[in-house]
Protein backbone atom coordinates (compact mmCIF):
# COMPACT_ATOMS: atom_id res chain seq x y z
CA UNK A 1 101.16 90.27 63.32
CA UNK A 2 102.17 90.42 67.22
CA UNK A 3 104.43 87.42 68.06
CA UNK A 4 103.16 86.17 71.55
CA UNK A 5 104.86 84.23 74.00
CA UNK A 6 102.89 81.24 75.91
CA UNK A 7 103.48 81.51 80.20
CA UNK A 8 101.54 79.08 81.50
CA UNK A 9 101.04 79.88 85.33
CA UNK A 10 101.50 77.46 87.07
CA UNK A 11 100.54 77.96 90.82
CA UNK A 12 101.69 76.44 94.28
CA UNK A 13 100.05 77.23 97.94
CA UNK A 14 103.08 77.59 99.98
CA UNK A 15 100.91 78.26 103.51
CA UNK A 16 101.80 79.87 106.30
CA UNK A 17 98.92 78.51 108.16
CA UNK A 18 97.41 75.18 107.23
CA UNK A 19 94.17 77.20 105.68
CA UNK A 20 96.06 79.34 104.21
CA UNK A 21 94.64 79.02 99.79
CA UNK A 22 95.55 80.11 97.06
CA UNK A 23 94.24 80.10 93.71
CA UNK A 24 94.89 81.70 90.03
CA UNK A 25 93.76 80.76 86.61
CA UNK A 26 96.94 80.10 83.29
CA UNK A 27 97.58 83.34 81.57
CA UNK A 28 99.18 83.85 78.11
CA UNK A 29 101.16 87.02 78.32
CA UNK A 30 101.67 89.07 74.47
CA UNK A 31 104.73 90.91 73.68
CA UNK A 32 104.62 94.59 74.78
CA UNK A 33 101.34 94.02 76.29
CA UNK A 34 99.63 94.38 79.98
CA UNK A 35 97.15 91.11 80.17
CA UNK A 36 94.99 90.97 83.76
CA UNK A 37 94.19 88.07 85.90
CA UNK A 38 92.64 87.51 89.41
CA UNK A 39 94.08 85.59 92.21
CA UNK A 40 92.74 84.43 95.35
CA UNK A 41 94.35 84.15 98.54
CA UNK A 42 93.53 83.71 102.27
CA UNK A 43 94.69 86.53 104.80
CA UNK A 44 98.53 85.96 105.65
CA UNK A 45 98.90 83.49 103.13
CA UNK A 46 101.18 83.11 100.82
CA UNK A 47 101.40 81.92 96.89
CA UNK A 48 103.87 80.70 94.63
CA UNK A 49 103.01 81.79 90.68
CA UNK A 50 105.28 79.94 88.45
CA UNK A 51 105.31 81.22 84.44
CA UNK A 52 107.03 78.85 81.61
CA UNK A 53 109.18 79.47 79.20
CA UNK A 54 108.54 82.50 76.84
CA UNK A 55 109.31 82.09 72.94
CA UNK A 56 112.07 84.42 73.28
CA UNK A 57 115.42 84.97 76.28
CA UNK A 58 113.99 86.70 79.43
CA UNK A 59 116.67 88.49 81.12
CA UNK A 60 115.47 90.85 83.77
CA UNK A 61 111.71 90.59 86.21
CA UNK A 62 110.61 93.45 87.84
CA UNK A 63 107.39 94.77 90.02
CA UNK A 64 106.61 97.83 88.08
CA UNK A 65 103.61 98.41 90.61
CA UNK A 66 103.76 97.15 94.38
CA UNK A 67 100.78 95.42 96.28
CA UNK A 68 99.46 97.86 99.12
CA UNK A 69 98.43 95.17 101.27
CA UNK A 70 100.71 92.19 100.80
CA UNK A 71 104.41 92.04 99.22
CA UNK A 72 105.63 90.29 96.48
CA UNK A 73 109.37 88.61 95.56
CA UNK A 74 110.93 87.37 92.30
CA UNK A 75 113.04 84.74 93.44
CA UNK A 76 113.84 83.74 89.43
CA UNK A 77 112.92 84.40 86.21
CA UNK A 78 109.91 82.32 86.30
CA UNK A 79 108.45 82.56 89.46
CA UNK A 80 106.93 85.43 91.66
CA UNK A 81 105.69 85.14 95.46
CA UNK A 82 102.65 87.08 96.86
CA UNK A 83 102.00 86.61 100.60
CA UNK A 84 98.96 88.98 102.09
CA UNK A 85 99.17 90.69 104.81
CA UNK A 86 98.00 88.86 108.21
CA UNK A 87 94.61 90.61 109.44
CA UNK A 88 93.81 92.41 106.00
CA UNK A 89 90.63 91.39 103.97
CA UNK A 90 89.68 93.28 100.81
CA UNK A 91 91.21 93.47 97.20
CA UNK A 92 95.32 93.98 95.85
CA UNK A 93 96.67 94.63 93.19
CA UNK A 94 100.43 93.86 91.67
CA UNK A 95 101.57 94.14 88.29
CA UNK A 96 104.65 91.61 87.41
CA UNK A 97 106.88 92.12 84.35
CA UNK A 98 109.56 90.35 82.06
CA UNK A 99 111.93 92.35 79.39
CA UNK A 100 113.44 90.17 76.85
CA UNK A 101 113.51 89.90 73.09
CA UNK A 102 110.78 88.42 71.22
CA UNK A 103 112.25 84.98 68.87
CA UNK A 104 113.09 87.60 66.21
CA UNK A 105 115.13 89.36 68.17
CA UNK A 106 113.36 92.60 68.80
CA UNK A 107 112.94 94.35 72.38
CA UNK A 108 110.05 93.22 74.63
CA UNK A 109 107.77 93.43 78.14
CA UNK A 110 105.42 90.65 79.04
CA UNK A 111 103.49 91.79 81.91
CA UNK A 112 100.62 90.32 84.12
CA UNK A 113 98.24 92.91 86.44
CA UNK A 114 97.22 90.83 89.11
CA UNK A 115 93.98 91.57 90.78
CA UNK A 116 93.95 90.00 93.93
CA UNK A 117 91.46 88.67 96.33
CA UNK A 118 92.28 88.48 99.92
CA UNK A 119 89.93 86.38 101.99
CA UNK A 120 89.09 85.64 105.84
């Protein structure tokens, strides 16, 4: 039986133009497992994704693939920022990932592909 952990994403328009949207349904994220979602975003905006608490410690984040068309910060454990670039419409993708132990104790990766959306 996989143990999972529950991230609830929890998401925040941080705008740099009043327009500016964002938008990104929850995700549960598995132990040692890739799960996809799909944002959506205005050009040059900029999003805030928030992810709760996993049923294990979290100790490192990484961005084991880039966006091409927008960049993305961890600024904690928990939280990831996407902002698209200014003029570009068309599709992004990022993947976002958190190594930790499961609540057993063992080793893991939870990771979310994110399929993004960039819009006029």
């Amino acid at each position: 039986m996989k143990t999972f952990g529950f991230a609830c994403l929890i998401l925040c328009a941080l705008c740099t133009e009043g327009a500016a949207r964002c938008s990104a349904p929850g995700v549960n994220l598995y132990d040692n497992q890739t799960v996809e979602r799909r944002m959506r975003v205005n050009s040059g905006g900029t999003c805030r994704l928030r992810f709760g608490r996993s049923t294990g410690p979290m100790y490192s984040v990484e961005i084991p693939q880039r966006p091409s068309h927008g960049t993305v910060q961890t600024d904690a454990l928990h939280t990831v920022v996407y902002t698209a670039h200014r003029g570009y419409v068309g599709s992004d993708t990022f993947i976002y990932a958190r190594r930790g132990y499961t609540k057993f104790g063992t080793p893991t990766t939870r990771s979310v592909r994110v399929l993004v959306t960039i819009t006029p």
